[in-house]
C-alpha atoms as a PDB file:
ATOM      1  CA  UNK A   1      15.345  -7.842 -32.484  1.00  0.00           C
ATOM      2  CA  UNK A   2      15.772 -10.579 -30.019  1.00  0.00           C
ATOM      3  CA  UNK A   3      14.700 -11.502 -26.831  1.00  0.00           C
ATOM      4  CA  UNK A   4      17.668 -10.407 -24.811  1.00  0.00           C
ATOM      5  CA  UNK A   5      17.964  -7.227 -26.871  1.00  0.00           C
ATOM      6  CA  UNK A   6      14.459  -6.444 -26.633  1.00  0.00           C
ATOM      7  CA  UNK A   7      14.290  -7.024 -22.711  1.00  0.00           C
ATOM      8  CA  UNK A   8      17.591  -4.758 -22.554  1.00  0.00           C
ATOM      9  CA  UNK A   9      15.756  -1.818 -24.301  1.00  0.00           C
ATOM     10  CA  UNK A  10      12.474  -2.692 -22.062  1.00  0.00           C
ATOM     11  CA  UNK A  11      15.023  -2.643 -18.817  1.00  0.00           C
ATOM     12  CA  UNK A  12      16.438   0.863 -19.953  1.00  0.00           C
ATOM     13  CA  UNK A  13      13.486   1.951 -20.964  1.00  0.00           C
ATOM     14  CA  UNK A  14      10.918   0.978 -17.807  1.00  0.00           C
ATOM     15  CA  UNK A  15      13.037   0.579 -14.940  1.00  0.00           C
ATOM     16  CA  UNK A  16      12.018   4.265 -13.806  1.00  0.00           C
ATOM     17  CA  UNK A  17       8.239   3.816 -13.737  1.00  0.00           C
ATOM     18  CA  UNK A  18       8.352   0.586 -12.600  1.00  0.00           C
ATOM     19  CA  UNK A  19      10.647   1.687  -9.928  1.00  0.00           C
ATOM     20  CA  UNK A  20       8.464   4.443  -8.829  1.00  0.00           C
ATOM     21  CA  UNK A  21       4.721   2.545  -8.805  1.00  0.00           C
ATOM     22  CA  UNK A  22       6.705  -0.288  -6.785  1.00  0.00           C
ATOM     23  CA  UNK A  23       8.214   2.347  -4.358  1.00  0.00           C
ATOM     24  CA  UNK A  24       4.727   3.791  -4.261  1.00  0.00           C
ATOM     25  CA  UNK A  25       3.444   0.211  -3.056  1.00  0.00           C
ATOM     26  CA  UNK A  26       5.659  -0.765  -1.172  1.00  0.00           C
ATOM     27  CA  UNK A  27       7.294   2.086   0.777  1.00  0.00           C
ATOM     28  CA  UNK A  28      10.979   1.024   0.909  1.00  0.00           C
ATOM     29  CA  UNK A  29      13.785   1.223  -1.892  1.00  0.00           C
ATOM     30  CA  UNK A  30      15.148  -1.719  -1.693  1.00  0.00           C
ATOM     31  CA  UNK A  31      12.166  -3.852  -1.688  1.00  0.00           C
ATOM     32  CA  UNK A  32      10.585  -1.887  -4.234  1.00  0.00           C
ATOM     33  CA  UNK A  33      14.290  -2.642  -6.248  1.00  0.00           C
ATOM     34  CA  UNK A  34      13.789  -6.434  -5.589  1.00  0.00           C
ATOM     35  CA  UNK A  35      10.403  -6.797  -7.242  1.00  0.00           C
ATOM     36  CA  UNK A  36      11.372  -4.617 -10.104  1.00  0.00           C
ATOM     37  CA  UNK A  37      14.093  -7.139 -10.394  1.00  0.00           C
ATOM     38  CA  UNK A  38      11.447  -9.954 -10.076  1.00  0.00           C
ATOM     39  CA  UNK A  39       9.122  -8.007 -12.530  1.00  0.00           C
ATOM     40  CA  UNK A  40      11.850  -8.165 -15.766  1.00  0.00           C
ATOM     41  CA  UNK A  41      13.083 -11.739 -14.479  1.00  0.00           C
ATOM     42  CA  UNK A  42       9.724 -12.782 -14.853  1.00  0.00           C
ATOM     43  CA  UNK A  43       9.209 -10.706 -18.014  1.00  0.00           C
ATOM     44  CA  UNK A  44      12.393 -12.300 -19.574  1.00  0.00           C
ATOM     45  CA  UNK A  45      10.955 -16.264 -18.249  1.00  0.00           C
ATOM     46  CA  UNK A  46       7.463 -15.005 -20.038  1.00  0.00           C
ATOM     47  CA  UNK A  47       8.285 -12.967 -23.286  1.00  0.00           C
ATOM     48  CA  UNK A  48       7.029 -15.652 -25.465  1.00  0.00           C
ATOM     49  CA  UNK A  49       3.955 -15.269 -24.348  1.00  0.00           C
ATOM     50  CA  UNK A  50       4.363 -11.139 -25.015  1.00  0.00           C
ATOM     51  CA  UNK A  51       1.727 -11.139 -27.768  1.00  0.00           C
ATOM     52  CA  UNK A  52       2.110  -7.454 -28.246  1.00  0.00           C
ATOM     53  CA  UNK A  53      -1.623  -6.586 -27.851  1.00  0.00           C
ATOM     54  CA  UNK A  54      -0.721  -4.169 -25.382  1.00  0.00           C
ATOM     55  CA  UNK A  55       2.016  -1.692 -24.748  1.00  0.00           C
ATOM     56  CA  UNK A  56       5.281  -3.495 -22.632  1.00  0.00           C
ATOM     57  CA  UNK A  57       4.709  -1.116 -19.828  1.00  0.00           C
ATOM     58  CA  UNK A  58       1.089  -2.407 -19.462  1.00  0.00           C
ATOM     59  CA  UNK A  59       2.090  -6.062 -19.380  1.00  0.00           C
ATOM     60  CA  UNK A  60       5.480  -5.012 -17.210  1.00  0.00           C
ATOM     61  CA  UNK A  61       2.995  -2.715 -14.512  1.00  0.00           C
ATOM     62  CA  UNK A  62       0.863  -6.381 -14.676  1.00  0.00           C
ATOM     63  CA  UNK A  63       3.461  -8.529 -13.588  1.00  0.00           C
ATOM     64  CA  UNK A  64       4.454  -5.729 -11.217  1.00  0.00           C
ATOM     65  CA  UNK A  65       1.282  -6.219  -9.580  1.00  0.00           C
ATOM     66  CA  UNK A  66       1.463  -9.619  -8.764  1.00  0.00           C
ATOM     67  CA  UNK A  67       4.902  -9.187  -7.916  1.00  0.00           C
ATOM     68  CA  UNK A  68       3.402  -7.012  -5.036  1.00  0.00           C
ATOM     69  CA  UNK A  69       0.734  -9.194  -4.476  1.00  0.00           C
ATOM     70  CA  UNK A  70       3.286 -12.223  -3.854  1.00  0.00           C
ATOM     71  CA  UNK A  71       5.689 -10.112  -2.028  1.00  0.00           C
ATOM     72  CA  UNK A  72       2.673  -9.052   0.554  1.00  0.00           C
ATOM     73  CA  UNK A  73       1.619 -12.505   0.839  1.00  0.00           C
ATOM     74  CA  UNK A  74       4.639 -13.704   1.684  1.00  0.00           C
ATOM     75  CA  UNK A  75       4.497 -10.804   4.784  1.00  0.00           C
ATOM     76  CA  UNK A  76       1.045 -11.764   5.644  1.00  0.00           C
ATOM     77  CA  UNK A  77       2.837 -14.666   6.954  1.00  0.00           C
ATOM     78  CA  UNK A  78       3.740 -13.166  10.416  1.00  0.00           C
ATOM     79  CA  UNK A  79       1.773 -11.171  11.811  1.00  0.00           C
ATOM     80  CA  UNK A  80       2.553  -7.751  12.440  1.00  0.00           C
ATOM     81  CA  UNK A  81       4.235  -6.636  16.201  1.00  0.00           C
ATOM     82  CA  UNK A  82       1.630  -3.329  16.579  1.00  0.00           C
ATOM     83  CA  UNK A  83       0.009  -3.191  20.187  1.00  0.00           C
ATOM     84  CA  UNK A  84      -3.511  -1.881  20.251  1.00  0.00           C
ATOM     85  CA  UNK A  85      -3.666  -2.166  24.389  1.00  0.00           C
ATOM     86  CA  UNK A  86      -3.686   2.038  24.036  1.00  0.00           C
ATOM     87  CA  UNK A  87      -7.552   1.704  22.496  1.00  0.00           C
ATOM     88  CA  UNK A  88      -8.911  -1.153  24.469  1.00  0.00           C
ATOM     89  CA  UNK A  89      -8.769  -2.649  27.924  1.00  0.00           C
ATOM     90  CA  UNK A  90      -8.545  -6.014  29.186  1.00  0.00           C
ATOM     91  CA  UNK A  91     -12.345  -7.040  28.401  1.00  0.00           C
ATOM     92  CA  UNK A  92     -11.951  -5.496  25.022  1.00  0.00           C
ATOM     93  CA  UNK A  93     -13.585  -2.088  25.589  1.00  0.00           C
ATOM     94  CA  UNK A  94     -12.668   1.706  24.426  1.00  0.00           C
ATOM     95  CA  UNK A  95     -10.254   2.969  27.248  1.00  0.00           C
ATOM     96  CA  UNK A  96     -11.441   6.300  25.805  1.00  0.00           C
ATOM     97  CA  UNK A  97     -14.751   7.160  24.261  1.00  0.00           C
ATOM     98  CA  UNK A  98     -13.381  10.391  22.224  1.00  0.00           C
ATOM     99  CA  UNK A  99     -12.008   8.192  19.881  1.00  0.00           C
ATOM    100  CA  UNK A 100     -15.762   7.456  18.384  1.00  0.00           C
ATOM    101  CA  UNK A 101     -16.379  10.583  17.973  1.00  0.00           C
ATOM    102  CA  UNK A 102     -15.887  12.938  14.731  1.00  0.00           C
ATOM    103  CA  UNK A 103     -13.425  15.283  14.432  1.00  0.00           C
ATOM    104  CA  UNK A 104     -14.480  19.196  14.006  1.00  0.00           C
ATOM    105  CA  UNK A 105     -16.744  19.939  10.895  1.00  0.00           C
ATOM    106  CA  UNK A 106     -13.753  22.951  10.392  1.00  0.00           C
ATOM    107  CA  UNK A 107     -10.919  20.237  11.127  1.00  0.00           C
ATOM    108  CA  UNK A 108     -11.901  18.018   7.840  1.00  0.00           C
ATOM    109  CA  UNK A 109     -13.026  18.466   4.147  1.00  0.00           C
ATOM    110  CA  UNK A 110     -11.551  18.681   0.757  1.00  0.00           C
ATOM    111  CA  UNK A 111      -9.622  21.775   1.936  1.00  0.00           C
ATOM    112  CA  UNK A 112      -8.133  20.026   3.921  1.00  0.00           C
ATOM    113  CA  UNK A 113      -6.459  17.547   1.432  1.00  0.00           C
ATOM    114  CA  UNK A 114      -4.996  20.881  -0.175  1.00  0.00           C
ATOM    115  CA  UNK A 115      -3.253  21.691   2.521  1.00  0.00           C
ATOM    116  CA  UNK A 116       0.413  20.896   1.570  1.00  0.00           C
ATOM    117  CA  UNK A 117       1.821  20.283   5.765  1.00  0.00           C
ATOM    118  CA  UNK A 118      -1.210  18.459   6.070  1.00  0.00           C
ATOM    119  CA  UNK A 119      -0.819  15.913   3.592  1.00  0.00           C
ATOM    120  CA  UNK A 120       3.129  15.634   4.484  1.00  0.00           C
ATOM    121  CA  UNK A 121       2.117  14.834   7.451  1.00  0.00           C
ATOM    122  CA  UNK A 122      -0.632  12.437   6.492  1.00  0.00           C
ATOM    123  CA  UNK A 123       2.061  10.448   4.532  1.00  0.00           C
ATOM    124  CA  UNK A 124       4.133  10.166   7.811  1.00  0.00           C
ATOM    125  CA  UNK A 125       1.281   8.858   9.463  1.00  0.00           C
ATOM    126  CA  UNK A 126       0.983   6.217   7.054  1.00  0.00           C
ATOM    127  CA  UNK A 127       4.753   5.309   6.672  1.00  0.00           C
ATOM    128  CA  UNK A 128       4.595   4.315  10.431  1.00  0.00           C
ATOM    129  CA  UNK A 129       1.715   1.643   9.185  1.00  0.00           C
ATOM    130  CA  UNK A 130       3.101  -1.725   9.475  1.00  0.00           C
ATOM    131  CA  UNK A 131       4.064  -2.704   5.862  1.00  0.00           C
ATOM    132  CA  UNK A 132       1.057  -5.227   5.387  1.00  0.00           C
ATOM    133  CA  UNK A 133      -1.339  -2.510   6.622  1.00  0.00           C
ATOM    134  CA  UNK A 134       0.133   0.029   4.001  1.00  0.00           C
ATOM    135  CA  UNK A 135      -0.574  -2.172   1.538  1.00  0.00           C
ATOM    136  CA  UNK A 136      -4.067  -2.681   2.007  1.00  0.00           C
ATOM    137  CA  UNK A 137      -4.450   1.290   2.523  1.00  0.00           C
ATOM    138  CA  UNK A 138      -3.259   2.161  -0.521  1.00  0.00           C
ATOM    139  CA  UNK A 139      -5.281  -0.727  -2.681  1.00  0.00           C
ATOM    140  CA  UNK A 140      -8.212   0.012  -1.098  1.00  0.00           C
ATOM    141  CA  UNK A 141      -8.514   3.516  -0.855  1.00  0.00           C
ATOM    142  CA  UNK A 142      -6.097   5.148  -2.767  1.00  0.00           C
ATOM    143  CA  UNK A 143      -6.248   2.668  -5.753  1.00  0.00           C
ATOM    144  CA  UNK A 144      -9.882   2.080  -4.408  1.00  0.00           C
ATOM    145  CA  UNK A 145      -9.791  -1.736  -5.182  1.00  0.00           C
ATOM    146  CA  UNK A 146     -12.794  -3.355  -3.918  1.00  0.00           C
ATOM    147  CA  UNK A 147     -12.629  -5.595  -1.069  1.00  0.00           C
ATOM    148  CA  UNK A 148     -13.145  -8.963  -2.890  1.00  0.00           C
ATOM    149  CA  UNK A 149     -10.212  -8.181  -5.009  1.00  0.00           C
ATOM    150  CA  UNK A 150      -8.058  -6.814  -2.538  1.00  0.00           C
ATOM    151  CA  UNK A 151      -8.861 -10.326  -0.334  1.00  0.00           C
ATOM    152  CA  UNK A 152      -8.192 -12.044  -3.325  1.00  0.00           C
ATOM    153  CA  UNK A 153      -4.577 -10.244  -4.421  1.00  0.00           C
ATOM    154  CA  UNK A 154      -3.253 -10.376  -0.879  1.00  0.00           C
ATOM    155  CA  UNK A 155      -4.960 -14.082   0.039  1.00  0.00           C
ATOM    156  CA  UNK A 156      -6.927 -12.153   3.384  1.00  0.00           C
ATOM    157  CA  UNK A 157     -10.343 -13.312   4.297  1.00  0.00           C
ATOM    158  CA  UNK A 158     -12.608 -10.308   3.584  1.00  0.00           C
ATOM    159  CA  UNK A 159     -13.167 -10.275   7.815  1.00  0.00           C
ATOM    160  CA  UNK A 160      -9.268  -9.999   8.320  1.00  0.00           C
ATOM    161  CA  UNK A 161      -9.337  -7.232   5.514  1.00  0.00           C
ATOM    162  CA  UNK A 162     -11.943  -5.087   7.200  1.00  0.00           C
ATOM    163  CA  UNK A 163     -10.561  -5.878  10.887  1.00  0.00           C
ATOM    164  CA  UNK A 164      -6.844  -4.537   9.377  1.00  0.00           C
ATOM    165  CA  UNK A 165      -8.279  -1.785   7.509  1.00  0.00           C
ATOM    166  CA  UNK A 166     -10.159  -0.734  10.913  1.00  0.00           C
ATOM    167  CA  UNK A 167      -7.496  -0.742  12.971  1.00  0.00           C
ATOM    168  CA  UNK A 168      -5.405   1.267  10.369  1.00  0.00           C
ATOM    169  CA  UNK A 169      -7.866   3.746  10.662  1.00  0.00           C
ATOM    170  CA  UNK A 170      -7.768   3.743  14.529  1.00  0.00           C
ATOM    171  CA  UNK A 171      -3.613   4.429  13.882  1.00  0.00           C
ATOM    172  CA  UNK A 172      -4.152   6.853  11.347  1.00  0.00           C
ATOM    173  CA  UNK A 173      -6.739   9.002  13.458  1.00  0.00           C
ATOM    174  CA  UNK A 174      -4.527   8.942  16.418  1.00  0.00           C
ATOM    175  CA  UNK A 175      -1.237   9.784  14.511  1.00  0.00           C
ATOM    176  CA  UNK A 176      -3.047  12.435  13.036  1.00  0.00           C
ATOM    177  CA  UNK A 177      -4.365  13.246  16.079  1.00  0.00           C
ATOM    178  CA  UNK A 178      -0.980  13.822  18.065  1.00  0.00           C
ATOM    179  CA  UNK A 179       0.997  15.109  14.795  1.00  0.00           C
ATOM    180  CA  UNK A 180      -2.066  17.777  13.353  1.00  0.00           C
ATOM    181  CA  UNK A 181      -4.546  18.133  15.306  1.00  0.00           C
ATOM    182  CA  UNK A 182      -3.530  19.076  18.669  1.00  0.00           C
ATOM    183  CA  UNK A 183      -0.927  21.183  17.115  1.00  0.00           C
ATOM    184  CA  UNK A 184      -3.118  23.426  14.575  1.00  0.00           C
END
């Protein structure tokens, strides 16, 4: 079989998982469409060096990855317009305390997480992230990357990673604040 045939059956073949981990990453079809582009561009650049030691759609989710990675970097470039001036005042102090304290023992848990409204409304939360916040979310905890190799994927210090991933949480809480919460 050659190259061009072989990429042809790898493009029929993996576009739809591909598709779907990169939507997963990155939150929006048509970026997630670009890097699956980039993935089998790169794929068909690199296929000599395909050795076949592991399935295609190991080495394809690979390159997929640092796709991601590059894509993210290249976002980590400007910085984010999100205004934290609702959490802190001009000397840098909480405008409100109740935001250090925990939620409700009966508000949280596991049972929680099986609550079907709840987690639809959990994803909302984090699809008003800004994209490079997402990112880190979702390698972090969901994929639960450790923070040396999350710096390293998305070229962050490890400070910036754990100031981002902080104030993520501080957008999360209050999202879910406002949209659960206060409403259950």
């Amino acid at each position: 079989m050659t190259k061009d045939e072989e990429l042809k059956n790898w493009i029929e073949q993996y576009s739809g998982p591909l598709l779907k981990k990169a939507l997963y990453l990155l939150s929006d079809k048509e970026d997630a469409q670009d890097v699956v582009q980039d993935v089998f561009l790169a794929a068909y650049s690199a296929h000599d060096s395909f050795e076949g030691k592991s399935q295609p759609l190991t080495w394809l989710m690979a390159i997929l990855q640092r796709k991601v990675a590059d894509f993210y970097r290249k976002k980590y470039k400007s910085e984010p317009h999100v205004r934290l001036d609702h959490f802190f005042d001009e000397t840098g102090s909480w405008k409100r305390n109740d935001v250090l304290k925990s939620w409700d023992a009966s508000d949280t848990g596991d049972e929680l997480l099986d609550n079907n409204d709840f987690n639809k409304t959990l994803e909302e939360c984090i699809e008003e992230l800004p994209a490079r916040w997402k990112i880190l979310l979702k390698m972090y905890y969901i994929e639960e990357k450790k923070a040396p190799e999350v710096s390293q994927e998305l070229n962050v210090s490890t400070t910036n990673l754990w100031k981002i991933l902080q104030r993520t949480r501080m957008q999360l809480r209050e999202c879910l604040e406002f949209n659960w919460f206060s409403r259950v």
